[in-house]
Protein backbone atom coordinates (compact mmCIF):
# COMPACT_ATOMS: atom_id res chain seq x y z
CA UNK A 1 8.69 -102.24 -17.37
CA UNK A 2 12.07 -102.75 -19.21
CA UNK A 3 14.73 -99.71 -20.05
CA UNK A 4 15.69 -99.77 -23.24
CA UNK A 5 18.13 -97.93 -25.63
CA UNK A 6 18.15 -97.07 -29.11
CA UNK A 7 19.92 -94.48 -31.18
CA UNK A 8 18.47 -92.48 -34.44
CA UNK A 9 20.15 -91.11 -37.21
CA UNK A 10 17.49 -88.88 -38.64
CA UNK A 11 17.50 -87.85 -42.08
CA UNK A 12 16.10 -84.99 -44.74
CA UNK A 13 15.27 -81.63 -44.02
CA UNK A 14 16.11 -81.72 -39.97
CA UNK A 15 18.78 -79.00 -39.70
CA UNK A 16 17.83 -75.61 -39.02
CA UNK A 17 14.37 -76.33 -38.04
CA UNK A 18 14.44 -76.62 -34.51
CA UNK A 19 14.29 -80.48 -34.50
CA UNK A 20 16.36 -80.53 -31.70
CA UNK A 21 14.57 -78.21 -29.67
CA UNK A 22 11.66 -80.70 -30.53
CA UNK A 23 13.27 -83.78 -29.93
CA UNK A 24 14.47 -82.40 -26.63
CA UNK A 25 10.13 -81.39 -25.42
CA UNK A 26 9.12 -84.85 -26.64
CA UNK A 27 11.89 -86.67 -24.51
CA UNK A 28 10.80 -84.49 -21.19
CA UNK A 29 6.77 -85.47 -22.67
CA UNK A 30 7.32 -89.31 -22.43
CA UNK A 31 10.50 -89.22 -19.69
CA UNK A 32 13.14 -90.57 -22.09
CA UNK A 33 16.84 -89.59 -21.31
CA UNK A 34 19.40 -88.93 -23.60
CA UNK A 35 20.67 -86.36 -25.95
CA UNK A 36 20.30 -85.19 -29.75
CA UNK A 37 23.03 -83.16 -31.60
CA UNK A 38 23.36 -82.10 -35.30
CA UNK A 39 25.75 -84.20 -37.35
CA UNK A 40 28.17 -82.50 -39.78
CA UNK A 41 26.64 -84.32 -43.00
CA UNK A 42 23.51 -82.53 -41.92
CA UNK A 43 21.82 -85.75 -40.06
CA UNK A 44 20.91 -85.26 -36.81
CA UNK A 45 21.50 -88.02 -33.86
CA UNK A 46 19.45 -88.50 -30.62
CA UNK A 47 20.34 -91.09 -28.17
CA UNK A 48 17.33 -92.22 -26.08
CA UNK A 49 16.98 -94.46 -22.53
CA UNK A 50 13.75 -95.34 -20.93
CA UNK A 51 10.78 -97.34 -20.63
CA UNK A 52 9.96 -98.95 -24.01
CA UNK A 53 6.52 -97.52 -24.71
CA UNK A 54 7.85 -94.40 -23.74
CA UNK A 55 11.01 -95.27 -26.28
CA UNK A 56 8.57 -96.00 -29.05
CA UNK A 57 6.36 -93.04 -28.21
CA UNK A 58 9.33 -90.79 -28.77
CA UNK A 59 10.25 -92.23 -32.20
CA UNK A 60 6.84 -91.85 -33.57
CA UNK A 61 7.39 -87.91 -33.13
CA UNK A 62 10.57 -88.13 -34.24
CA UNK A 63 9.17 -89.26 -37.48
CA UNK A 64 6.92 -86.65 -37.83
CA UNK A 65 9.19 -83.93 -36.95
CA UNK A 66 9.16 -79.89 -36.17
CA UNK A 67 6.36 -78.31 -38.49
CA UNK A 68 9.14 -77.21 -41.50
CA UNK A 69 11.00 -80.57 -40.89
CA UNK A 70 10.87 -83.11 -43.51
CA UNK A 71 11.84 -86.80 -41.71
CA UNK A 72 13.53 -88.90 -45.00
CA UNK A 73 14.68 -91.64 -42.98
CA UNK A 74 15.95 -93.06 -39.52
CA UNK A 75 18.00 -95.11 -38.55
CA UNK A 76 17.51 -97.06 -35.63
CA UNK A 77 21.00 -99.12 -33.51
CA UNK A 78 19.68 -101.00 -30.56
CA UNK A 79 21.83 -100.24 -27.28
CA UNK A 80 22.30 -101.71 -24.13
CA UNK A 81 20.81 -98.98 -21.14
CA UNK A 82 24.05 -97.48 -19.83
CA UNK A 83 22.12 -95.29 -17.17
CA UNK A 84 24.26 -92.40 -17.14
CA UNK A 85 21.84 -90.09 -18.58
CA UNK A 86 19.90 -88.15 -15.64
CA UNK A 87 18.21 -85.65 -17.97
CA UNK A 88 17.78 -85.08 -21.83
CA UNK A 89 20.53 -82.63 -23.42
CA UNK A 90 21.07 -80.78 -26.57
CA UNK A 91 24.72 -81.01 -27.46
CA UNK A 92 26.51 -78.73 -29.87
């Protein structure tokens, strides 16, 4: 199965809503690696690596979202696996 990369800019109501303490179960749930942080214009950005079902399993929740999340948009940059990701982190 191939490793792929992609990274999100997520959109709407995702701040302050413990998206990334969401983002960060679903990545253990399908075994992606990567991080998500919260982005100063009030986006929030999650870098994921792994299998490509699992990759695709992990954007559909991210466009569902935390239960008082409200997903507007993503946007999705294709990346080339770097590998250096042995866990999935929440940076600040």
């Amino acid at each position: 199965m191939e490793i792929i990369a992609r990274k999100y800019f997520i959109s709407g109501l995702v701040q302050g809503v413990g998206f990334r303490f969401f983002t960060q179960r679903s990545a253990a749930r399908h075994q992606v690696l990567g991080y998500v942080k919260n982005l100063e214009d009030g986006r929030v950005e999650a870098y994921a690596e792994g299998q490509e079902n699992a990759v695709k399993d992990f954007y559909e929740d991210l466009l569902t979202g935390p239960t008082y999340s409200k997903v507007e948009e993503i946007e999705e940059i294709v990346f080339e696996p770097k590998g250096s990701y042995s866990t999935f982190l929440i940076e600040r």
